[in-house]
Structure formats: C-alpha cells, structure tokens
N, C-alpha and C. Protein backbone atom coordinates (compact mmCIF):
# COMPACT_ATOMS: atom_id res chain seq x y z
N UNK A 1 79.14 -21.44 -138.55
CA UNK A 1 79.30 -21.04 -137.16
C UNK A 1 78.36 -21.85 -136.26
N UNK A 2 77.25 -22.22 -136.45
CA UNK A 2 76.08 -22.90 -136.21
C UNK A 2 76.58 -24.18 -135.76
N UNK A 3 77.06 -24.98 -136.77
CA UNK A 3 77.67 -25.72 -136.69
C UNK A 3 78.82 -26.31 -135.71
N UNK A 4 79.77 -25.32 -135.72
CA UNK A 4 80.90 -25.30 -134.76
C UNK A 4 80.19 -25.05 -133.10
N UNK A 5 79.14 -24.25 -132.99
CA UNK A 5 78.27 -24.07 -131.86
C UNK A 5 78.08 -25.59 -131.82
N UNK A 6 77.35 -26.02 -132.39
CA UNK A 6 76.79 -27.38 -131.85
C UNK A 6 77.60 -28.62 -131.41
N UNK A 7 78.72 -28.47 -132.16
CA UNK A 7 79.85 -29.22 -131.75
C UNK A 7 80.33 -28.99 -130.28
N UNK A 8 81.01 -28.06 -129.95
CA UNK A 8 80.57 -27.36 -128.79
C UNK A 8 79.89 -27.60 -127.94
N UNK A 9 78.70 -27.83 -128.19
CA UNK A 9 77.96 -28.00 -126.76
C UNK A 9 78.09 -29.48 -126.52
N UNK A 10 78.22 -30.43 -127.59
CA UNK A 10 77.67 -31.65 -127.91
C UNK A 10 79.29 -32.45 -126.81
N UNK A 11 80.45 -31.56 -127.15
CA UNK A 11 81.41 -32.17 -126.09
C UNK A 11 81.43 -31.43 -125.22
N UNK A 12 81.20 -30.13 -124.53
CA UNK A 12 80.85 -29.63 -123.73
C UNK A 12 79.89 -31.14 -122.78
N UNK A 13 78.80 -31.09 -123.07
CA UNK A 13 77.88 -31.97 -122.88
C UNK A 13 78.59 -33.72 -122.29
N UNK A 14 79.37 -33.80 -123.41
CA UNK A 14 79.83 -35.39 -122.47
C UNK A 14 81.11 -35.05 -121.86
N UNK A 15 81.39 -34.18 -121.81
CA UNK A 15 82.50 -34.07 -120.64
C UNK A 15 81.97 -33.96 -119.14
N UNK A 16 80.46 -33.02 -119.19
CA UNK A 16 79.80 -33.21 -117.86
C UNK A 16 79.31 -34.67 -117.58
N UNK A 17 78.90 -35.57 -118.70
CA UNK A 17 78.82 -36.63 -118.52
C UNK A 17 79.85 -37.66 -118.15
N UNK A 18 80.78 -37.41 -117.98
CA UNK A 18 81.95 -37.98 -117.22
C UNK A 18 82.28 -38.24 -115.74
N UNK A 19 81.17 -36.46 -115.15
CA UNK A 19 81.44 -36.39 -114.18
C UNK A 19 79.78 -36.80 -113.25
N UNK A 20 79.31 -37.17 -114.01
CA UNK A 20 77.97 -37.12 -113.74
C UNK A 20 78.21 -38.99 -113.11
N UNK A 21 79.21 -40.29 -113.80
CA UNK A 21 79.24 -41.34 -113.79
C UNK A 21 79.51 -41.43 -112.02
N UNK A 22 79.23 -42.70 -111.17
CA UNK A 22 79.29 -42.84 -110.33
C UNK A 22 81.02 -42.80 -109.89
N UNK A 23 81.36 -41.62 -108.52
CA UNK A 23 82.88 -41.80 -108.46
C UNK A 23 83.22 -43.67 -107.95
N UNK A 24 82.73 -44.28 -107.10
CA UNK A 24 82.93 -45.00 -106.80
C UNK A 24 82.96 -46.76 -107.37
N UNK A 25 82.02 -46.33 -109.13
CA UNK A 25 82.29 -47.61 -109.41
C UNK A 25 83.39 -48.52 -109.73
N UNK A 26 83.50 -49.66 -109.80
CA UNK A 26 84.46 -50.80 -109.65
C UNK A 26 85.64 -50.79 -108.49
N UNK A 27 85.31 -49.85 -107.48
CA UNK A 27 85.93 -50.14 -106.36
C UNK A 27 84.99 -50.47 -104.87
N UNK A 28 84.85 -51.84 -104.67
CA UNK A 28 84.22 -52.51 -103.78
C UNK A 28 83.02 -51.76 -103.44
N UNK A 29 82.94 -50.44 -104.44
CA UNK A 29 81.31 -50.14 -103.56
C UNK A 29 80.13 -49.64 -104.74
N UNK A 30 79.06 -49.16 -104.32
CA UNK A 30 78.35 -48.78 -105.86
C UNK A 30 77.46 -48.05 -105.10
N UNK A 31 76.83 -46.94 -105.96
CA UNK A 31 75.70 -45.91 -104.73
C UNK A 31 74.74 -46.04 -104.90
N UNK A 32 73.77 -46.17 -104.02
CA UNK A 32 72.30 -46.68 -104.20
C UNK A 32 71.96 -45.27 -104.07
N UNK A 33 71.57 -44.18 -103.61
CA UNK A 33 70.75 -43.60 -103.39
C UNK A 33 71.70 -42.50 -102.37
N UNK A 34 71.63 -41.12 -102.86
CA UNK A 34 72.27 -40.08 -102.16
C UNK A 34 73.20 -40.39 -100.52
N UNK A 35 74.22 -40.05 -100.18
CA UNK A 35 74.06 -40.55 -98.77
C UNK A 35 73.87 -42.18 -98.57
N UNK A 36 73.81 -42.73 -99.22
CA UNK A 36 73.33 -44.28 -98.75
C UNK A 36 74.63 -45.13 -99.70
N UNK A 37 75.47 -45.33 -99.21
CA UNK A 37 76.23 -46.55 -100.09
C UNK A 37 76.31 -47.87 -99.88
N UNK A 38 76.13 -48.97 -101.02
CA UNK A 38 76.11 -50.56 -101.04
C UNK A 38 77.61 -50.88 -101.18
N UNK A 39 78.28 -51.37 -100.32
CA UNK A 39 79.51 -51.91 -100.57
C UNK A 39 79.33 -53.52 -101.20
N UNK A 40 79.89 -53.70 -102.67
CA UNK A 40 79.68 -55.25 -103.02
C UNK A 40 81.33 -55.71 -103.14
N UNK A 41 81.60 -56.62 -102.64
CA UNK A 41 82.76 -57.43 -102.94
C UNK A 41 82.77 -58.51 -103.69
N UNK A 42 83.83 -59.03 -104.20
CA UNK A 42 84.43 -59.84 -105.16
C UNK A 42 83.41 -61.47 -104.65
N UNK A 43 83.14 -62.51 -104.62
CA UNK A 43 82.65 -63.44 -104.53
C UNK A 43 83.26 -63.84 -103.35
N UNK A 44 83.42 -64.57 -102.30
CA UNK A 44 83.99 -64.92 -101.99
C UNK A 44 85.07 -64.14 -100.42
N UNK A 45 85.12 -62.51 -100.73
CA UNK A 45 85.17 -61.62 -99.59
C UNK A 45 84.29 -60.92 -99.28
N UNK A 46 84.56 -60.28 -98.04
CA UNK A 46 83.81 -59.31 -97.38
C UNK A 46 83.44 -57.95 -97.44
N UNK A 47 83.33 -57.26 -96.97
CA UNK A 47 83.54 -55.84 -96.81
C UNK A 47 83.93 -55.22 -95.25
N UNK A 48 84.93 -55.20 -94.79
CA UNK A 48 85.38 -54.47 -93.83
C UNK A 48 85.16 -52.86 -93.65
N UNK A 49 84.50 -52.71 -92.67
CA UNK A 49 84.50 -51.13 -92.54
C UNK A 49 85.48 -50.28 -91.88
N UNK A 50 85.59 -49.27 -92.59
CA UNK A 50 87.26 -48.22 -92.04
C UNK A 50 87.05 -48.15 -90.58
N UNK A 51 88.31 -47.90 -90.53
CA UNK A 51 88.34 -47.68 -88.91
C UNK A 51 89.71 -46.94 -88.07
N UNK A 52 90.13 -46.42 -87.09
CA UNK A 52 91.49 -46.12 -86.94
C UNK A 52 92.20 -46.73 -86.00
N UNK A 53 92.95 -46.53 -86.46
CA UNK A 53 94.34 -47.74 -85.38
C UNK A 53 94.59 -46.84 -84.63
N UNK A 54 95.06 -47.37 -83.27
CA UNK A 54 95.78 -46.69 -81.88
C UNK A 54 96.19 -45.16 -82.34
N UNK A 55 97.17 -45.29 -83.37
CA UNK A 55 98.56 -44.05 -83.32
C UNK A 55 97.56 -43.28 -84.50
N UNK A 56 96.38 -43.51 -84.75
CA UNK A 56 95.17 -42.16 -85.13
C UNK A 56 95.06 -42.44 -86.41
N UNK A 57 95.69 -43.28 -87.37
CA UNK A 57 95.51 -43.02 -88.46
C UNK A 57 94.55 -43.65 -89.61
N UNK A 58 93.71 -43.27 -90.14
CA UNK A 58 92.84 -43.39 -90.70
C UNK A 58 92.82 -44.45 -91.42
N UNK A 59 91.94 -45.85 -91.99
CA UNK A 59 91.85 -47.12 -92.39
C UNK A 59 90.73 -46.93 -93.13
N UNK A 60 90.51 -46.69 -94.57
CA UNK A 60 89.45 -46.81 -95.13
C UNK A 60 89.01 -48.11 -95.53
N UNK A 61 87.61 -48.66 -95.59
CA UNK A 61 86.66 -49.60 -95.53
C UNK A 61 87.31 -50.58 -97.14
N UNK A 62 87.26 -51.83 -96.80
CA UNK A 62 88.30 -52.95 -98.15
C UNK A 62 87.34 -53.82 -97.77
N UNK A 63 87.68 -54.63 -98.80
CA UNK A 63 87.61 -56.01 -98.89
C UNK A 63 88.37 -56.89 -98.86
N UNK A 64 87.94 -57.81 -97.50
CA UNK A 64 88.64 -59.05 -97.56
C UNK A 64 88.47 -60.26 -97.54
C-alpha cells in the first residue's frame, strides 16, 4: 500500500510540474520575472506589440 502511495504522489507531483513550466515558452516570448515579460524573436525579426484596429478588434503582439 506504501508503495502504491508513493507512486501516487510521485505522478501526482510531475503533473503539477507541467503546470509549473513557463506558459509562454517557444512562442516569441519567455518570462523574466513575475509581471515582466522578454519578448525574443527568431534572428532576423522583430517583435511587434498588440494593438487594435479601427473596427475594435484585438491584435496580439508577433513577430515580424
């Protein structure tokens, strides 16, 4: 039983570690520090920040 407990916690355990990984890596950005994000792009582009067009609709921040 001991056993089966420990198993248990042990994937219990990396399943929170799944969620613990940064949401944003390998998409143009990476998190430095709570609240504070580094947007890095591919060599060669930019990083554009979101913004909204005329008719309201929302443009999140890419690389180009």
């Amino acid at each position: 039983m001991r056993r089966l407990a420990a198993v248990a916690m042990i994937a219990f355990a990396a399943s929170l570690s799944a969620f613990a990984a940064p949401a944003y890596a390998g998409h143009g950005h990476s998190m430095m520090a709570p609240g504070h994000m580094k947007h890095t792009c591919p060599p060669g582009q930019h990083w554009v920040k979101g913004y909204h067009k005329k008719n309201g609709t929302k443009v999140k921040g890419y690389c180009r």
